[in-house]
PDB file of N, CA and C in Angstrom:
ATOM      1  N   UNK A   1     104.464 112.385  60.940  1.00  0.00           N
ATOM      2  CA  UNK A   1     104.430 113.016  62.243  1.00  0.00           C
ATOM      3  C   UNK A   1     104.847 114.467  62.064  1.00  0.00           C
ATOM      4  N   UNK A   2     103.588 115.404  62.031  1.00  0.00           N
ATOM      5  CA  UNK A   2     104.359 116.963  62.351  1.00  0.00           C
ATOM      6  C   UNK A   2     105.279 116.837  63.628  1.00  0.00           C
ATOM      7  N   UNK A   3     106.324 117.946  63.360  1.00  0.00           N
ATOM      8  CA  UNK A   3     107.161 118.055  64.334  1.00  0.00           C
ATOM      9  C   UNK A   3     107.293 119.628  64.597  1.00  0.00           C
ATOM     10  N   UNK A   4     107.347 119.896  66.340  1.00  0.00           N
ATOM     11  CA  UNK A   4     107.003 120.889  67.031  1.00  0.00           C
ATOM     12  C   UNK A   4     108.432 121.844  67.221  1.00  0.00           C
ATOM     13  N   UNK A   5     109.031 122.831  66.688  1.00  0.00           N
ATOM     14  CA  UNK A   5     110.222 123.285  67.977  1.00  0.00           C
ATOM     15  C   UNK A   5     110.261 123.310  69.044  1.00  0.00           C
ATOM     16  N   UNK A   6     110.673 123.332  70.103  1.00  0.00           N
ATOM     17  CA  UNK A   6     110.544 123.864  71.551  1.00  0.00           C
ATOM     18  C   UNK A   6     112.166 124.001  71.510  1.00  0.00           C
ATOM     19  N   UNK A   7     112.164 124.109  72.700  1.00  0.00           N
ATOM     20  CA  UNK A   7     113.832 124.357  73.568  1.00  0.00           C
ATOM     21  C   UNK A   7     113.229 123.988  74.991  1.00  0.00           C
ATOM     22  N   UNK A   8     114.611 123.304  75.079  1.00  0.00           N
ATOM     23  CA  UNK A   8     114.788 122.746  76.685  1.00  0.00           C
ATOM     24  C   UNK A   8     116.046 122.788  76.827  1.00  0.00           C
ATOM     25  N   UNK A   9     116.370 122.779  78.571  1.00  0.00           N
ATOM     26  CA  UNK A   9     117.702 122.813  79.146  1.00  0.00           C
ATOM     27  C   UNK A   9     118.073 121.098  79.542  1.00  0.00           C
ATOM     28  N   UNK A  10     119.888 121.446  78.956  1.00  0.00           N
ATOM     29  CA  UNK A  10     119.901 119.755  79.378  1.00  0.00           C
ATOM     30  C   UNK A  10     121.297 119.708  80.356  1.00  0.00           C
ATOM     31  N   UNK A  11     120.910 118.735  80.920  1.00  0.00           N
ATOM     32  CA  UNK A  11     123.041 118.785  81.654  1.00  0.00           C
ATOM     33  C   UNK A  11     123.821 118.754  80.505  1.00  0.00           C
ATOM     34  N   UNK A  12     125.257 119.411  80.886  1.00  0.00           N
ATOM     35  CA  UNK A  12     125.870 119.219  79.883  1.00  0.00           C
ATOM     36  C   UNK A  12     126.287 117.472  79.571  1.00  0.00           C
ATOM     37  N   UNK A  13     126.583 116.334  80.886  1.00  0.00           N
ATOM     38  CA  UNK A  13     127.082 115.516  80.908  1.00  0.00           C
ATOM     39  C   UNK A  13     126.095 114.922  79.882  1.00  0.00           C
ATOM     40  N   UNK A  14     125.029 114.699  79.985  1.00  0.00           N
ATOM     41  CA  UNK A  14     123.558 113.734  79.148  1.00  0.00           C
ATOM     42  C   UNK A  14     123.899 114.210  77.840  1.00  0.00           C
ATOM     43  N   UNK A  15     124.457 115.394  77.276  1.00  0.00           N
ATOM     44  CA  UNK A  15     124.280 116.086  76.173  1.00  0.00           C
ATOM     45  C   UNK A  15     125.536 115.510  75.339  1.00  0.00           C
ATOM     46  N   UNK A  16     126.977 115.351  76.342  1.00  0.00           N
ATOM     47  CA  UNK A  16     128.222 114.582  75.816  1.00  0.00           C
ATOM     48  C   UNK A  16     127.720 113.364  75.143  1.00  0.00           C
ATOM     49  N   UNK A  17     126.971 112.792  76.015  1.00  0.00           N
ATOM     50  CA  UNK A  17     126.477 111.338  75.853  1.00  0.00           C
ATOM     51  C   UNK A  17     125.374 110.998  74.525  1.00  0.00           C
ATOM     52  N   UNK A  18     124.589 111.938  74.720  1.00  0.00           N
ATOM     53  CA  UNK A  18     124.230 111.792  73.420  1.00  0.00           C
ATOM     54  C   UNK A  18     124.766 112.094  72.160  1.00  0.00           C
ATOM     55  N   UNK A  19     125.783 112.744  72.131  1.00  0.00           N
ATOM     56  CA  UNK A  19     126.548 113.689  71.381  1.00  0.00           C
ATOM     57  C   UNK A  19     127.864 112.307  70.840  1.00  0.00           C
ATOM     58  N   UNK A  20     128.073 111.184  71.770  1.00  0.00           N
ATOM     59  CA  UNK A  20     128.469 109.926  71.564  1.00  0.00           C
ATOM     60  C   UNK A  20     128.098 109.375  70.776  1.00  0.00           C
ATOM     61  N   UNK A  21     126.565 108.802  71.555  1.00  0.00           N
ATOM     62  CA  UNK A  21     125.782 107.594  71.226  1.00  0.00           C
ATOM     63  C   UNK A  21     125.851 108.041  69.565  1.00  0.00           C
ATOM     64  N   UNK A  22     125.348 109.358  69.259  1.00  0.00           N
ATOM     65  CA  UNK A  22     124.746 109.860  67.867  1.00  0.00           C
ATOM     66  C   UNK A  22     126.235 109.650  67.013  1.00  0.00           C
ATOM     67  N   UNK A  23     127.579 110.048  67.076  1.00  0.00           N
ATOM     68  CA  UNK A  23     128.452 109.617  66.530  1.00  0.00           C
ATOM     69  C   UNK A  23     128.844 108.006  66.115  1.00  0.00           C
ATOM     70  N   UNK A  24     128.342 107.335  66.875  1.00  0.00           N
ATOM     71  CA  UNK A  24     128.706 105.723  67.029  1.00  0.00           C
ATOM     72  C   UNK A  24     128.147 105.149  66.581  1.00  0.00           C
ATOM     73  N   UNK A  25     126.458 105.718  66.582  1.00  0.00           N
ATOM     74  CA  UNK A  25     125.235 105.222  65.487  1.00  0.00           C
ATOM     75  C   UNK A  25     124.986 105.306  64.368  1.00  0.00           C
ATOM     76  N   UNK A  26     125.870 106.619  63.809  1.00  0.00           N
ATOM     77  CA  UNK A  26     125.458 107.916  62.685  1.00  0.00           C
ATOM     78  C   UNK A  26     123.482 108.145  62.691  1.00  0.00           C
ATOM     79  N   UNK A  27     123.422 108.250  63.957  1.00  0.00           N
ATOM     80  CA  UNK A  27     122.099 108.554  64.201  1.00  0.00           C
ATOM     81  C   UNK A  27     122.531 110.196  64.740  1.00  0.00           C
ATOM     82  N   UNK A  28     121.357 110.889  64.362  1.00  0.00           N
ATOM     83  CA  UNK A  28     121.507 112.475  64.906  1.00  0.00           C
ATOM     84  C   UNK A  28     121.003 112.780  65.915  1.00  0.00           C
ATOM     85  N   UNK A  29     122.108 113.497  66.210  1.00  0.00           N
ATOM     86  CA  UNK A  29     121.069 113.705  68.534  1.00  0.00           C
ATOM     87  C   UNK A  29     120.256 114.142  68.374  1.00  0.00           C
ATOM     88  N   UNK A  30     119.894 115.241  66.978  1.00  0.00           N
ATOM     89  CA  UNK A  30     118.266 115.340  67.215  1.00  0.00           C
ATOM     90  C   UNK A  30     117.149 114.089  67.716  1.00  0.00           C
ATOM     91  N   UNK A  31     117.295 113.342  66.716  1.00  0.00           N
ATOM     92  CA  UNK A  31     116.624 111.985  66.233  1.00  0.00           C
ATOM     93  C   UNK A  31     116.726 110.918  67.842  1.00  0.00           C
ATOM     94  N   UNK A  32     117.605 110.778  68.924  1.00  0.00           N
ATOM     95  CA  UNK A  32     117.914 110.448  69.727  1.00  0.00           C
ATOM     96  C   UNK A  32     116.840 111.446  71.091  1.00  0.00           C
ATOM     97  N   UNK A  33     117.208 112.360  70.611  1.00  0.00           N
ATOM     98  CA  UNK A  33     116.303 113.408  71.600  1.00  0.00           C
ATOM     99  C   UNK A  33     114.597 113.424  71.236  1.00  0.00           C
ATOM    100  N   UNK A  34     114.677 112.986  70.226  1.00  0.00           N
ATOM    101  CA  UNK A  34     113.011 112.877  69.566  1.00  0.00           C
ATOM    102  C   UNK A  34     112.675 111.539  70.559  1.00  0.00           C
ATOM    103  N   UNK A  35     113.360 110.389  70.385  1.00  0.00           N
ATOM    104  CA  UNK A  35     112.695 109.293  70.501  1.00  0.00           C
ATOM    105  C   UNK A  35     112.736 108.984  72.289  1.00  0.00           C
ATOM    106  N   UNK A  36     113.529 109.583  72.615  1.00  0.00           N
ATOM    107  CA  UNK A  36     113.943 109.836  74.165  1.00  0.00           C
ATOM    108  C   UNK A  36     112.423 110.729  74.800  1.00  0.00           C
ATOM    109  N   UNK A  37     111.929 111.933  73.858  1.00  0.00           N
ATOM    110  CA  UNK A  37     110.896 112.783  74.626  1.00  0.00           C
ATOM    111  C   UNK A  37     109.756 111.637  74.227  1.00  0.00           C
ATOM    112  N   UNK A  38     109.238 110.878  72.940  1.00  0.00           N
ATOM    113  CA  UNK A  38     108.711 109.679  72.623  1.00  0.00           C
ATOM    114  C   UNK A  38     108.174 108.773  73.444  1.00  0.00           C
ATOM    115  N   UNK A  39     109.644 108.508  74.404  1.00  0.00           N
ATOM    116  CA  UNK A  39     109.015 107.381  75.090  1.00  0.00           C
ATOM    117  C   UNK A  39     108.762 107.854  76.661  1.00  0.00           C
ATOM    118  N   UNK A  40     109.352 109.061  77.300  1.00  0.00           N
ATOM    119  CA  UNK A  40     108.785 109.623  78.214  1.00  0.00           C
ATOM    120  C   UNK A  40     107.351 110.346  78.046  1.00  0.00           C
ATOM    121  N   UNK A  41     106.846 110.500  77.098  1.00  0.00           N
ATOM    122  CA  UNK A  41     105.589 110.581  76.908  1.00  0.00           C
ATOM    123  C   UNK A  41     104.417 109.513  76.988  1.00  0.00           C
ATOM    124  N   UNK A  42     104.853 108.258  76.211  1.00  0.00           N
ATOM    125  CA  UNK A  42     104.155 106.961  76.051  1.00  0.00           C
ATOM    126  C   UNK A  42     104.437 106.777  77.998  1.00  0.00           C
ATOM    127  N   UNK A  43     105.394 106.905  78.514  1.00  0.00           N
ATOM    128  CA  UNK A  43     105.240 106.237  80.026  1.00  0.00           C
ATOM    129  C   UNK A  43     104.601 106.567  81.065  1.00  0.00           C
ATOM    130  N   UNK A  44     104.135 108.728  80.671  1.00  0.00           N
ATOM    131  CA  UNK A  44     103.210 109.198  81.481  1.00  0.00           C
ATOM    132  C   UNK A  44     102.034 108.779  81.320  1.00  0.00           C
ATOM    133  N   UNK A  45     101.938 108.982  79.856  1.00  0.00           N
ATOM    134  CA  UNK A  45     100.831 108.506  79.655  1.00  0.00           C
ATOM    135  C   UNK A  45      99.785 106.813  79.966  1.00  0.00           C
ATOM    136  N   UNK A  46     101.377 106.145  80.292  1.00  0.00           N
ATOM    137  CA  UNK A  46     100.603 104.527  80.518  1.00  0.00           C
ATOM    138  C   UNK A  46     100.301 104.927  82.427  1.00  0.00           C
ATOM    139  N   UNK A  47     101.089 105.676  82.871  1.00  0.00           N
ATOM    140  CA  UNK A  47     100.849 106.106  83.927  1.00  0.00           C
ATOM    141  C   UNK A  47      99.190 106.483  84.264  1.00  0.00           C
ATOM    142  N   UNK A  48      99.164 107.667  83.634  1.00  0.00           N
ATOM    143  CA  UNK A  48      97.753 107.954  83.356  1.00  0.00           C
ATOM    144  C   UNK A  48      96.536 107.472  83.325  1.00  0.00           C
ATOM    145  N   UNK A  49      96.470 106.163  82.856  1.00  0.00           N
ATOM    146  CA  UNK A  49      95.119 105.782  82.324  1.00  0.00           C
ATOM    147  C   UNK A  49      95.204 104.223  83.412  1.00  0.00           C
ATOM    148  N   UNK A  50      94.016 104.206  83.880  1.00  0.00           N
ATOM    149  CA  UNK A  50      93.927 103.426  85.002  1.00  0.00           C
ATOM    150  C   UNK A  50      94.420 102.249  84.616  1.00  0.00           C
ATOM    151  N   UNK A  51      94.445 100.857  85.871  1.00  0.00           N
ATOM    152  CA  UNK A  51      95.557  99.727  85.138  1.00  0.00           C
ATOM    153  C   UNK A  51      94.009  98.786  85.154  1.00  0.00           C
ATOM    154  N   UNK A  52      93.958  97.832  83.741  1.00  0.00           N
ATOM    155  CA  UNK A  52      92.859  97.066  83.458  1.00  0.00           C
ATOM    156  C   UNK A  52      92.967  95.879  83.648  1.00  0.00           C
ATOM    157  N   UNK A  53      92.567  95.156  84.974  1.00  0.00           N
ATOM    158  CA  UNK A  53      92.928  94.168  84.706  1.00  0.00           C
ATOM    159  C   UNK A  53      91.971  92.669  84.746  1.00  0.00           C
ATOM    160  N   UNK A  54      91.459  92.091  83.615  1.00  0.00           N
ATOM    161  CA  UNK A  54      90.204  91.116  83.220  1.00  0.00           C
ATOM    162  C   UNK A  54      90.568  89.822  84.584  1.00  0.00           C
ATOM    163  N   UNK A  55      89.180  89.914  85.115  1.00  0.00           N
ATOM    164  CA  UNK A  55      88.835  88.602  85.369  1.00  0.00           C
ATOM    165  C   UNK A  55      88.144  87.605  84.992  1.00  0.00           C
ATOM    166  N   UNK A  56      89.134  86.679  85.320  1.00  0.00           N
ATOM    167  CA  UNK A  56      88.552  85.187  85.456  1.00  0.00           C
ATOM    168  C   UNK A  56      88.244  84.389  85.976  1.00  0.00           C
ATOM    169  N   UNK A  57      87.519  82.966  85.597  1.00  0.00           N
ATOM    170  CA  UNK A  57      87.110  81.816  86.719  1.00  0.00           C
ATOM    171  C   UNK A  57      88.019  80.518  86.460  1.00  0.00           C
ATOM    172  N   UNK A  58      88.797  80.323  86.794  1.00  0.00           N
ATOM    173  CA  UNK A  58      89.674  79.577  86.786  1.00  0.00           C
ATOM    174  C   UNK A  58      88.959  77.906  87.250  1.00  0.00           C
ATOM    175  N   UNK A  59      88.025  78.071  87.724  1.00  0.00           N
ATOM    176  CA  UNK A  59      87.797  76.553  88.099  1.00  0.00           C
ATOM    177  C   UNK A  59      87.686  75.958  89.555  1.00  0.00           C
ATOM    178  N   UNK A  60      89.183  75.934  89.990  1.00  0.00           N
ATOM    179  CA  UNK A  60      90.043  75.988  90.701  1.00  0.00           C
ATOM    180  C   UNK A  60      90.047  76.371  91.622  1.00  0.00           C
ATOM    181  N   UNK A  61      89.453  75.691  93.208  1.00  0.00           N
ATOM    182  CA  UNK A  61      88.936  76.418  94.136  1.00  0.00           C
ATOM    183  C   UNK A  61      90.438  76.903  95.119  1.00  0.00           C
ATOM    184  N   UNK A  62      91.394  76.368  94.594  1.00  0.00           N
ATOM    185  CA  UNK A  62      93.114  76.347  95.375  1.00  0.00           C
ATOM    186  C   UNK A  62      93.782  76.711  94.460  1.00  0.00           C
ATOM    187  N   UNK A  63      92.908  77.793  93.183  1.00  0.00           N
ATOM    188  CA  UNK A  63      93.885  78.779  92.666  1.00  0.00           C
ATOM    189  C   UNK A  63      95.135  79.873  93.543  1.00  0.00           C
ATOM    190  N   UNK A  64      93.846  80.279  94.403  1.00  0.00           N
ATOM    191  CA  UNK A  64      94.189  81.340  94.691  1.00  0.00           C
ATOM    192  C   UNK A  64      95.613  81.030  96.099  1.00  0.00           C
ATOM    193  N   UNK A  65      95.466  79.948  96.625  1.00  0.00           N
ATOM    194  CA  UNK A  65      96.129  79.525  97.454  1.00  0.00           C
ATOM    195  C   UNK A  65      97.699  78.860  96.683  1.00  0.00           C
ATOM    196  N   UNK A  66      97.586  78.628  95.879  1.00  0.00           N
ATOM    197  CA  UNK A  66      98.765  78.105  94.954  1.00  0.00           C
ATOM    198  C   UNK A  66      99.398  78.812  93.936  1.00  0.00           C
ATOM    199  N   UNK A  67      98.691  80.105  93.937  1.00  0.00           N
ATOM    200  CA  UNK A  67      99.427  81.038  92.953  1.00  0.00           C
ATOM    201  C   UNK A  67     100.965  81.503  93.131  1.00  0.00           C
ATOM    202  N   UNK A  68     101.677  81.154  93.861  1.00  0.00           N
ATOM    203  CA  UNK A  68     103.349  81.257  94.364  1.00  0.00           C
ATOM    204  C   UNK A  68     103.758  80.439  93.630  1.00  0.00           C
ATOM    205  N   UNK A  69     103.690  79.085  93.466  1.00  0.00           N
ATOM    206  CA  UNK A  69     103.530  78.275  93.045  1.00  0.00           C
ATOM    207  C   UNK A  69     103.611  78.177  91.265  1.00  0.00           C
ATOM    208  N   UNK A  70     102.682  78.731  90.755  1.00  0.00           N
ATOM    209  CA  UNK A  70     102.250  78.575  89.129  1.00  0.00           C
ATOM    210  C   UNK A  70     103.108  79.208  88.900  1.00  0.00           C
ATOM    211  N   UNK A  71     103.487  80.395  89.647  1.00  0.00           N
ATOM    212  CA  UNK A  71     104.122  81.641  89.040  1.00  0.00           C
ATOM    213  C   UNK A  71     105.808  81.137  89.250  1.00  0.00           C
ATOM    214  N   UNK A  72     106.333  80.580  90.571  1.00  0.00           N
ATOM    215  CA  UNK A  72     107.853  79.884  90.036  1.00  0.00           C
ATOM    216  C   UNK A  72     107.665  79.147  89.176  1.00  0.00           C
ATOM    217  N   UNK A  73     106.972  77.971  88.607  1.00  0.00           N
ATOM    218  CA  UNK A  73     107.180  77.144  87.522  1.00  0.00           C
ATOM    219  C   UNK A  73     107.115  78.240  86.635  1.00  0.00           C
ATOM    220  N   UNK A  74     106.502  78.731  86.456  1.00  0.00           N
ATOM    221  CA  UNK A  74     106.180  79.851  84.707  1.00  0.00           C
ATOM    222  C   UNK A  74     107.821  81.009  85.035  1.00  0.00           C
ATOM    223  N   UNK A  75     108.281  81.310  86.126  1.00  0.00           N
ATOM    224  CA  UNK A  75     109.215  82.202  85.948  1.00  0.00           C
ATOM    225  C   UNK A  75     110.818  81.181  86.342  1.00  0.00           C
ATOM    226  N   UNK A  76     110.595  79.718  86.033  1.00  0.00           N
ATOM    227  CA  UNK A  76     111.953  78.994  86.560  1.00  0.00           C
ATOM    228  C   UNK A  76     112.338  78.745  88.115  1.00  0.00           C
ATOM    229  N   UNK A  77     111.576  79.501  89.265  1.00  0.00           N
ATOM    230  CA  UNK A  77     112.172  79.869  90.200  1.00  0.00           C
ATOM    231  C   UNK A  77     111.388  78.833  91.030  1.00  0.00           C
ATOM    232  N   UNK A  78     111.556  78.849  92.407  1.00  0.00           N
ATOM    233  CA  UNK A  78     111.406  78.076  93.080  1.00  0.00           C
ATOM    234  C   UNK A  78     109.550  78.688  94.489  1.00  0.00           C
ATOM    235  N   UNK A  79     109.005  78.124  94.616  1.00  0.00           N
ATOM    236  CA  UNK A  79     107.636  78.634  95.594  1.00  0.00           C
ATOM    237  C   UNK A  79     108.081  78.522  96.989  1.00  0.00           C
ATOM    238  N   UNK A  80     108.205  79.943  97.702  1.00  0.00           N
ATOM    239  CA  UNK A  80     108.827  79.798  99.320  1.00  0.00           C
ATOM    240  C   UNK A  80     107.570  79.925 100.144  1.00  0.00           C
ATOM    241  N   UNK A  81     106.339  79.887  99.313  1.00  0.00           N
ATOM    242  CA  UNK A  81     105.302  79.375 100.324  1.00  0.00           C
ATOM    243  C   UNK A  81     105.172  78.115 100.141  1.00  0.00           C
ATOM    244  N   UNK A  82     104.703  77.127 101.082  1.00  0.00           N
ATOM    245  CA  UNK A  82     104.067  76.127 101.379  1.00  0.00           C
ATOM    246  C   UNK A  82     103.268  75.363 100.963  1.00  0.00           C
ATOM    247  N   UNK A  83     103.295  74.510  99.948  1.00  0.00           N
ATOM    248  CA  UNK A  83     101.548  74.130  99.851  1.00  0.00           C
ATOM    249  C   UNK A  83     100.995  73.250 100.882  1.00  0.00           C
ATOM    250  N   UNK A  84      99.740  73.980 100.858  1.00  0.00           N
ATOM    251  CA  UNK A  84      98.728  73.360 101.864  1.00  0.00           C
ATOM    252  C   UNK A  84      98.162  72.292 101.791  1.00  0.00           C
ATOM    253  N   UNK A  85      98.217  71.706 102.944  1.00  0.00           N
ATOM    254  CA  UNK A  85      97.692  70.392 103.107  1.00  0.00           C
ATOM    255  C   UNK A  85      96.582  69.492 102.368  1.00  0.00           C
ATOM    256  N   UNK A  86      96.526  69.052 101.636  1.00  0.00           N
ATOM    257  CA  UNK A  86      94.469  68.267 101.432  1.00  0.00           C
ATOM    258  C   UNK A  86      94.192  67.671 102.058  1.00  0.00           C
ATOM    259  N   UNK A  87      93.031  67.980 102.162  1.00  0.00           N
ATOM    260  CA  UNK A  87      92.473  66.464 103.415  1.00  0.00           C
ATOM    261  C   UNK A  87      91.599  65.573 102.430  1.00  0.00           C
TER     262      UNK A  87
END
């Protein structure tokens, strides 16, 4: 990875803090400040680029009505909608 100079202004408080973290790690606040501009870059950028999201055919004509549902079992939690009746 070439690496660029610049200069930027920082609070002093963020600057203590890194000036910590980098002592406690024996990581260098440079190296901390690299990976910090790193990932505010990767986040504009996921920002950026439209969100993709594939469809499918599930089958399942009471997918779409039960999806509260799939999603508490898959996340532990409990479905505060209703399921609907069959006739």
């Amino acid at each position: 990875m070439a690496l660029q100079r610049t200069m930027a202004y920082a609070d002093a408080n963020d600057l203590a803090i890194i000036k910590e973290a980098a002592a406690q790690s024996n990581v260098g606040e440079a190296e901390i400040i690299r990976n910090a501009i790193h990932l505010a870059a990767l986040r504009v950028q996921r920002r950026s680029e439209p969100l993709r999201m594939r469809r499918f055919a599930s089958g399942d004509p009471t997918f779409a009505a039960r999806v509260d549902e799939y999603l508490a079992n898959d996340f532990g939690g409990r479905s505060e909608r209703p399921r609907p009746e069959s006739s």
